[in-house]
C-alpha atoms as a PDB file:
ATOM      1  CA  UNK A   1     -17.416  -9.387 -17.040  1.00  0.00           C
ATOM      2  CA  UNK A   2     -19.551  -6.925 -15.051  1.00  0.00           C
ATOM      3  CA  UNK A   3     -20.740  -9.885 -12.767  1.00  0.00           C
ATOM      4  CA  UNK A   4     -17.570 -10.023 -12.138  1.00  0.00           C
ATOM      5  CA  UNK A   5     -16.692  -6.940 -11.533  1.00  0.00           C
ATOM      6  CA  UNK A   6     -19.342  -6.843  -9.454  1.00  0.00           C
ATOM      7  CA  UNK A   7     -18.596  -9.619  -7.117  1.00  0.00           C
ATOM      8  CA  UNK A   8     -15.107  -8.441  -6.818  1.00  0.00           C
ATOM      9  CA  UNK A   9     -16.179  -4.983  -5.775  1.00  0.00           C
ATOM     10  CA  UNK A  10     -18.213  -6.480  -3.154  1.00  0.00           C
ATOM     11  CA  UNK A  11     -15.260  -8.940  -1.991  1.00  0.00           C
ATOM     12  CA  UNK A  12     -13.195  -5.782  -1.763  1.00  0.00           C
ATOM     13  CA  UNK A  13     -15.728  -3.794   0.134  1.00  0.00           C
ATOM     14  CA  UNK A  14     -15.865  -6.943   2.840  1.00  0.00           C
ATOM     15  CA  UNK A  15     -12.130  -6.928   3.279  1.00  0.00           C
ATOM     16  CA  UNK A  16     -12.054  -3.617   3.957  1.00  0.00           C
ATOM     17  CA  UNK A  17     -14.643  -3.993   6.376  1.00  0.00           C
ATOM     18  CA  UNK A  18     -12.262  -6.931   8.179  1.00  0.00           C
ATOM     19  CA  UNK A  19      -9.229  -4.195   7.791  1.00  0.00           C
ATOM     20  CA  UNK A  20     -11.269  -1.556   9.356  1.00  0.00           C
ATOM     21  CA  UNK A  21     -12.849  -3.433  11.976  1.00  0.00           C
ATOM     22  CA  UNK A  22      -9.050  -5.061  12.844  1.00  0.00           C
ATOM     23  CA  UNK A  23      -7.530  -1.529  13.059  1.00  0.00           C
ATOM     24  CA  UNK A  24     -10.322  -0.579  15.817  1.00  0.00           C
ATOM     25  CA  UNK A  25      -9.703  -3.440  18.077  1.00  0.00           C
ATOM     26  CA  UNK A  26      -6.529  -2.985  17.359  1.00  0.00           C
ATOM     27  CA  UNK A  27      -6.335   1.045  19.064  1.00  0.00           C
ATOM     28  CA  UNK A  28      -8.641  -0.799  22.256  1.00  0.00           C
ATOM     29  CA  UNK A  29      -5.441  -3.154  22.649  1.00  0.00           C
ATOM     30  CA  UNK A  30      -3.681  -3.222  25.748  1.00  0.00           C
ATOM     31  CA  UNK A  31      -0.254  -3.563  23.519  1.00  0.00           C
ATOM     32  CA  UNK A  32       0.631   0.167  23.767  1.00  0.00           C
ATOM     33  CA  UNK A  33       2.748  -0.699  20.557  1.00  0.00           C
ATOM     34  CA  UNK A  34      -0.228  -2.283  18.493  1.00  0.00           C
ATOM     35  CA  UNK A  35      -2.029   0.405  19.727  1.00  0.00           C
ATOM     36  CA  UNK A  36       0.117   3.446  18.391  1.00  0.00           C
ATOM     37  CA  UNK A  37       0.350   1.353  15.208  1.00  0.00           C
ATOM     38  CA  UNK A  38      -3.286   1.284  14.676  1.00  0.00           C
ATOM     39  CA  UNK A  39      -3.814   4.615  15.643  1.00  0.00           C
ATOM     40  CA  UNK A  40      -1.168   5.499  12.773  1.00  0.00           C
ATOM     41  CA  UNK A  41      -2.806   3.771  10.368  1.00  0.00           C
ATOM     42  CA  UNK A  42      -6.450   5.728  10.077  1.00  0.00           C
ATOM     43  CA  UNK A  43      -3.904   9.054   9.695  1.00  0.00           C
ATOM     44  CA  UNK A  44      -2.049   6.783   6.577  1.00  0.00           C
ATOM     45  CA  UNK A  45      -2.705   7.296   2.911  1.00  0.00           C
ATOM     46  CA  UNK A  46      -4.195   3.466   2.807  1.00  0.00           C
ATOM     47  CA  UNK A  47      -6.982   4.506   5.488  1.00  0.00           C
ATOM     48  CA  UNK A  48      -7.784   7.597   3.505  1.00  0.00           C
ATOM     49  CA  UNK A  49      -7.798   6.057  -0.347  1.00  0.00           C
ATOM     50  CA  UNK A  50      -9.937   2.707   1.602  1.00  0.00           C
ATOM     51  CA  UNK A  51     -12.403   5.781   3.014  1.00  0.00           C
ATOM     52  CA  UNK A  52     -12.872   7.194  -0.433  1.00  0.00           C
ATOM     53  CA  UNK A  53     -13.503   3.947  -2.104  1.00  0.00           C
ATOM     54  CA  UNK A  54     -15.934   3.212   0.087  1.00  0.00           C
ATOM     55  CA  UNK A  55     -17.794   6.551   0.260  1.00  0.00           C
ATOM     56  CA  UNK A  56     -16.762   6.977   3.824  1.00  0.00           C
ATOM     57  CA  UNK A  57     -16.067  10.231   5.717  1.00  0.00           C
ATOM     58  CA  UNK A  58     -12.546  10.239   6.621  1.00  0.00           C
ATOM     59  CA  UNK A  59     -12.266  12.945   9.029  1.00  0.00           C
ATOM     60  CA  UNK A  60     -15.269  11.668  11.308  1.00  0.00           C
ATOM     61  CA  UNK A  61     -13.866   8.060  11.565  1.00  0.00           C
ATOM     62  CA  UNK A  62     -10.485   9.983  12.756  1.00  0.00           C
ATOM     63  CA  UNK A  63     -12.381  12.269  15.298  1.00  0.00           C
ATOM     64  CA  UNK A  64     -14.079   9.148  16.732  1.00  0.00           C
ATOM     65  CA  UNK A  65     -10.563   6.857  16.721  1.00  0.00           C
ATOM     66  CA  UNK A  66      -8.591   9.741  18.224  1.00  0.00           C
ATOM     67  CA  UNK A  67     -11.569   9.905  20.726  1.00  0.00           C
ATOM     68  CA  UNK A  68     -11.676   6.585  21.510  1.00  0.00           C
ATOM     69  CA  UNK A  69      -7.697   6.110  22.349  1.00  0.00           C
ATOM     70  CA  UNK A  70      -8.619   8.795  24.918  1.00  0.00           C
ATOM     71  CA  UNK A  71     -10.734   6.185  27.022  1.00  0.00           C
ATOM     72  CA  UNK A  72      -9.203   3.743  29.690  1.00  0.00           C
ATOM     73  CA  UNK A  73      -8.826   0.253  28.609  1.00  0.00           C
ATOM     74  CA  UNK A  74     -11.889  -1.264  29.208  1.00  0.00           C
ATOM     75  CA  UNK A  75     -14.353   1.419  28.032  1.00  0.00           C
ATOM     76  CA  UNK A  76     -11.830   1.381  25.095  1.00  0.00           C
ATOM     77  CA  UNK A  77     -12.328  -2.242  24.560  1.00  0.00           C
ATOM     78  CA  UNK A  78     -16.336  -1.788  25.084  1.00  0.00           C
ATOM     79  CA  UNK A  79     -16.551   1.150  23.114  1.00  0.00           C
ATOM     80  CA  UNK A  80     -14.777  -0.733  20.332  1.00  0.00           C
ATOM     81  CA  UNK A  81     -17.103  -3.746  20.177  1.00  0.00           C
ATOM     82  CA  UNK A  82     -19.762  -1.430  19.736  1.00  0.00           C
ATOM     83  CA  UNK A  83     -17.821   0.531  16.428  1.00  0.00           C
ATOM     84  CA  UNK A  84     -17.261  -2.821  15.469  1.00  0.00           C
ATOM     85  CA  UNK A  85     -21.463  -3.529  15.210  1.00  0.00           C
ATOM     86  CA  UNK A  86     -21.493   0.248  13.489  1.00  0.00           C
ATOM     87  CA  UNK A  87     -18.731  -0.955  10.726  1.00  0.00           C
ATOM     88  CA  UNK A  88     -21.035  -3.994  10.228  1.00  0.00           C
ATOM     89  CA  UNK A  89     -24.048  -2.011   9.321  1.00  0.00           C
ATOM     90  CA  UNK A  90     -22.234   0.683   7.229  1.00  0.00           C
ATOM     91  CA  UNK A  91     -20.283  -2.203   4.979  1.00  0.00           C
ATOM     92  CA  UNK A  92     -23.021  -4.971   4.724  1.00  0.00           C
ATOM     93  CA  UNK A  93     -25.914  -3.083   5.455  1.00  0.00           C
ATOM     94  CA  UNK A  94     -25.394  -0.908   2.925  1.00  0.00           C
ATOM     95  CA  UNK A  95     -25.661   2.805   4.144  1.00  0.00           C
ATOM     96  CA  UNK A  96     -21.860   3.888   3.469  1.00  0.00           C
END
């Protein structure tokens, strides 16, 4: 049962890396829509309870979204790739 456990808390911890990573291409989009939607969700209750589950400091991911929207589009899109590598390292690599 704890192998289990165990595999599903890594499964989790991947899909909220997907979500996460999603979101952040999502505030780069050229959509204004999808990208006022995204920007919505890392202020949302589901952002904040996927932050604490995963040991993750809320507040600086906002700064550096709310940042971020700030650019023009293609630094945004740039700059968003890059997050993208960060998120990688911070869900698989292991230094949440």
């Amino acid at each position: 049962v704890m192998i289990y456990y165990l595999y599903m808390e890594k499964d989790l911890e991947k899909l909220d890396s997907l979500i996460v990573k999603q979101a952040v291409r999502d505030v780069a989009s050229k959509d204004v829509n999808l990208s006022k939607k995204a920007l919505s969700y890392f202020n949302s209750l589901e952002f904040i309870t996927l932050c604490l589950r995963n040991k993750i400091d809320v507040y600086k991911v906002q700064t550096s979204i709310n940042e971020l929207s700030d650019y023009p589009l293609l630094s945004r899109k740039k700059m968003s790739n890059d997050i993208a590598k960060v998120i990688d390292n911070l869900f698989v690599g292991g230094d949440i």
